[in-house]
N, C-alpha and C. Protein backbone atom coordinates (compact mmCIF):
# COMPACT_ATOMS: atom_id res chain seq x y z
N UNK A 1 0.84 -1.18 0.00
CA UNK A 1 0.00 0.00 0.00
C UNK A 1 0.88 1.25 0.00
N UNK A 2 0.69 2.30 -0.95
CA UNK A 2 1.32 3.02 -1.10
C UNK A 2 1.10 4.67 -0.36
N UNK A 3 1.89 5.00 0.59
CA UNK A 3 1.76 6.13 1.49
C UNK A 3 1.04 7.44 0.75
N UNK A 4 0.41 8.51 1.33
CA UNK A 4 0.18 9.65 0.25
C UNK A 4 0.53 10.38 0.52
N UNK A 5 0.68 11.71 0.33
CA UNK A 5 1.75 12.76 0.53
C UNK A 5 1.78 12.48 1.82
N UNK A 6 0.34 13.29 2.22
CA UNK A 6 0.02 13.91 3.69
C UNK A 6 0.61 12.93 4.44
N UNK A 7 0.57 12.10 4.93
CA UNK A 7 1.00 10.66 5.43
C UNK A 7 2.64 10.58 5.86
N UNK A 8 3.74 10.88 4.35
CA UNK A 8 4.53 11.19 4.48
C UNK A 8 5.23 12.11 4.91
N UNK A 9 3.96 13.44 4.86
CA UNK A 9 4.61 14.83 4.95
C UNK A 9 4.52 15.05 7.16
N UNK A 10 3.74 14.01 7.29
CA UNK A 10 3.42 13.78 8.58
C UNK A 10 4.66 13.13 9.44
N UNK A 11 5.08 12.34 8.97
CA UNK A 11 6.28 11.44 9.36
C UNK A 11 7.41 11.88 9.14
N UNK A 12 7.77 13.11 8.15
CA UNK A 12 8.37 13.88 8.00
C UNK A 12 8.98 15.17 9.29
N UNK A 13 7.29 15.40 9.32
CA UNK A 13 7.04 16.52 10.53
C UNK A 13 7.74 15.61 11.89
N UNK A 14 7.15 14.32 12.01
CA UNK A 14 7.14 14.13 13.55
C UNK A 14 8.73 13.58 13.80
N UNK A 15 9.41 13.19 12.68
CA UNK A 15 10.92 12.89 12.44
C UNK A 15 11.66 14.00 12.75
N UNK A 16 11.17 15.15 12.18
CA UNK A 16 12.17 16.65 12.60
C UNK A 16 11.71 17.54 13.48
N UNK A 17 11.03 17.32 14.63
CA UNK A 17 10.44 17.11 15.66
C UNK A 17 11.71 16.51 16.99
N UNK A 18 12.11 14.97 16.12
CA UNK A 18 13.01 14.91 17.16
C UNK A 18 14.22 14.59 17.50
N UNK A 19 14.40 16.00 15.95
CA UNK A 19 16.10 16.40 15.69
C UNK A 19 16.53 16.67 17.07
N UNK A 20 18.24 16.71 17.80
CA UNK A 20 18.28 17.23 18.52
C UNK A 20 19.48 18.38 18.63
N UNK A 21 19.80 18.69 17.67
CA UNK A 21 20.98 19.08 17.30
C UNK A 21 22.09 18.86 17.47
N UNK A 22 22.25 17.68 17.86
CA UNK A 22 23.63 16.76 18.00
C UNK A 22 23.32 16.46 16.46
N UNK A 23 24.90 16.70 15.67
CA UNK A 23 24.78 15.48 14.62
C UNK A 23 24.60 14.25 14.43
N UNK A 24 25.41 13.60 15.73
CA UNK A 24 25.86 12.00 15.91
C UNK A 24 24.67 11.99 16.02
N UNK A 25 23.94 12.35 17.03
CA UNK A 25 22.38 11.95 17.49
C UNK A 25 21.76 12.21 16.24
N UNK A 26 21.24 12.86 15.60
CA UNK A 26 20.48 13.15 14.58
C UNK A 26 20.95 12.29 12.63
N UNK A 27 21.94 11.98 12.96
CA UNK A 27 22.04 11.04 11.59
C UNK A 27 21.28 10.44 11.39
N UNK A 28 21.11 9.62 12.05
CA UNK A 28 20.01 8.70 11.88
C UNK A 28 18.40 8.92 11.03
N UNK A 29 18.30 10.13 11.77
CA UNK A 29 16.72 10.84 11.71
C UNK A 29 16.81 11.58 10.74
N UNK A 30 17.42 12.15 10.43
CA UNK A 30 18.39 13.03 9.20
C UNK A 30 17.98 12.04 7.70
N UNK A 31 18.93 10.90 7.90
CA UNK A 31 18.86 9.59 7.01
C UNK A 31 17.31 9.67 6.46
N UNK A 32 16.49 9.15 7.48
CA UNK A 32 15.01 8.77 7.53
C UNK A 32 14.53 9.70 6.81
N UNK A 33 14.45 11.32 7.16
CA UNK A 33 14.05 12.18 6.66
C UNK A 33 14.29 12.39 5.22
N UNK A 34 15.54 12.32 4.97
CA UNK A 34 15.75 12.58 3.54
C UNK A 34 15.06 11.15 2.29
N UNK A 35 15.29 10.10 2.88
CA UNK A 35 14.44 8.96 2.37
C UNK A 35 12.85 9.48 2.13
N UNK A 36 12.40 9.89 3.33
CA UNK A 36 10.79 10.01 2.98
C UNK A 36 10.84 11.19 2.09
N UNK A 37 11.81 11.99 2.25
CA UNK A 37 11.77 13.52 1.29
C UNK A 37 11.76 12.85 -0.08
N UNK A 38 12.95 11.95 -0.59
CA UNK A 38 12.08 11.41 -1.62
C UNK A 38 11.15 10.50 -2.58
N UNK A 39 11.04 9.75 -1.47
CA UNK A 39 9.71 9.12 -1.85
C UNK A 39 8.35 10.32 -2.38
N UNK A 40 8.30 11.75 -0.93
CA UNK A 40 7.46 12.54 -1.33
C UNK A 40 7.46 13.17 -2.94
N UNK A 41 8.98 13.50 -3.02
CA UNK A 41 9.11 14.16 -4.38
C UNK A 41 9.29 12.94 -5.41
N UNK A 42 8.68 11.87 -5.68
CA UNK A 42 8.90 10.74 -6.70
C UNK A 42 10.32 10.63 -6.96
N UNK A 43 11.59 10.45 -6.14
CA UNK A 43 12.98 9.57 -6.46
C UNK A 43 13.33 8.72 -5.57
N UNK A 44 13.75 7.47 -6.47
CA UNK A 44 13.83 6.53 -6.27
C UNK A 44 14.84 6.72 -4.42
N UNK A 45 14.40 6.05 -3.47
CA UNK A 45 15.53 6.11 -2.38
C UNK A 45 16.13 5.06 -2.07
N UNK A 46 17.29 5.53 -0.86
CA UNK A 46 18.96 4.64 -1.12
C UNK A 46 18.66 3.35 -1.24
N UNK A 47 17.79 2.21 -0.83
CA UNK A 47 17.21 0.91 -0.84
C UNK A 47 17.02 0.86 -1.68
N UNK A 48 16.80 1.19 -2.60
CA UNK A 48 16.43 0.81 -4.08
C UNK A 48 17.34 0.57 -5.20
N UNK A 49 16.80 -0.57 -5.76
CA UNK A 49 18.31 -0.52 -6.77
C UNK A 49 18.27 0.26 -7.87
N UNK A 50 17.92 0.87 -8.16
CA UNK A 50 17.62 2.38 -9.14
C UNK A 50 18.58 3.67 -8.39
N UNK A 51 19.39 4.11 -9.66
CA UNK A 51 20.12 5.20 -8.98
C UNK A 51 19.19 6.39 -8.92
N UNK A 52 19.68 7.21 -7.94
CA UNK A 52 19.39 8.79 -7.97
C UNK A 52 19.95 9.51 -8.11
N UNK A 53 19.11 9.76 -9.31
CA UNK A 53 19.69 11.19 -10.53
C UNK A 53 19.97 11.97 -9.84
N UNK A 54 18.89 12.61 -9.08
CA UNK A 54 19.50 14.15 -8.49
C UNK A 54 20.43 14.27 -7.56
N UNK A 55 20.68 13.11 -6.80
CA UNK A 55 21.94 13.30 -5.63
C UNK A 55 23.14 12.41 -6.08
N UNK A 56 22.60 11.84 -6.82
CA UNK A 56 24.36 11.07 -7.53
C UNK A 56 24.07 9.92 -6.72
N UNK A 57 23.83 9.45 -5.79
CA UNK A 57 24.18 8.11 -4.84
C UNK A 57 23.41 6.94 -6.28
């Protein structure tokens, strides 16, 4: 089943929510965040075996 924005844009919110401004601490959540960022904007993310165009990985 496939998430819809709002959904994502939610999990998004509650992920950077509980940045803490430690880096070490926040990689993690950081990671997560940028994954759902693009799922929201349609590119493929790092799990996937499809590269991404826009960030090079």
């Amino acid at each position: 089943m496939e998430q819809t924005k709002e959904e994502l844009q939610k999990q998004i919110d509650d992920l950077n929510s509980q940045l803490t401004g430690d880096m070490f601490t926040d990689m993690d959540i950081k990671d997560q965040i940028h994954n759902l960022k693009m799922k929201l904007n349609g590119v493929k993310p790092m799990d996937s075996h499809f590269d991404c165009v826009g960030c090079g990985s």
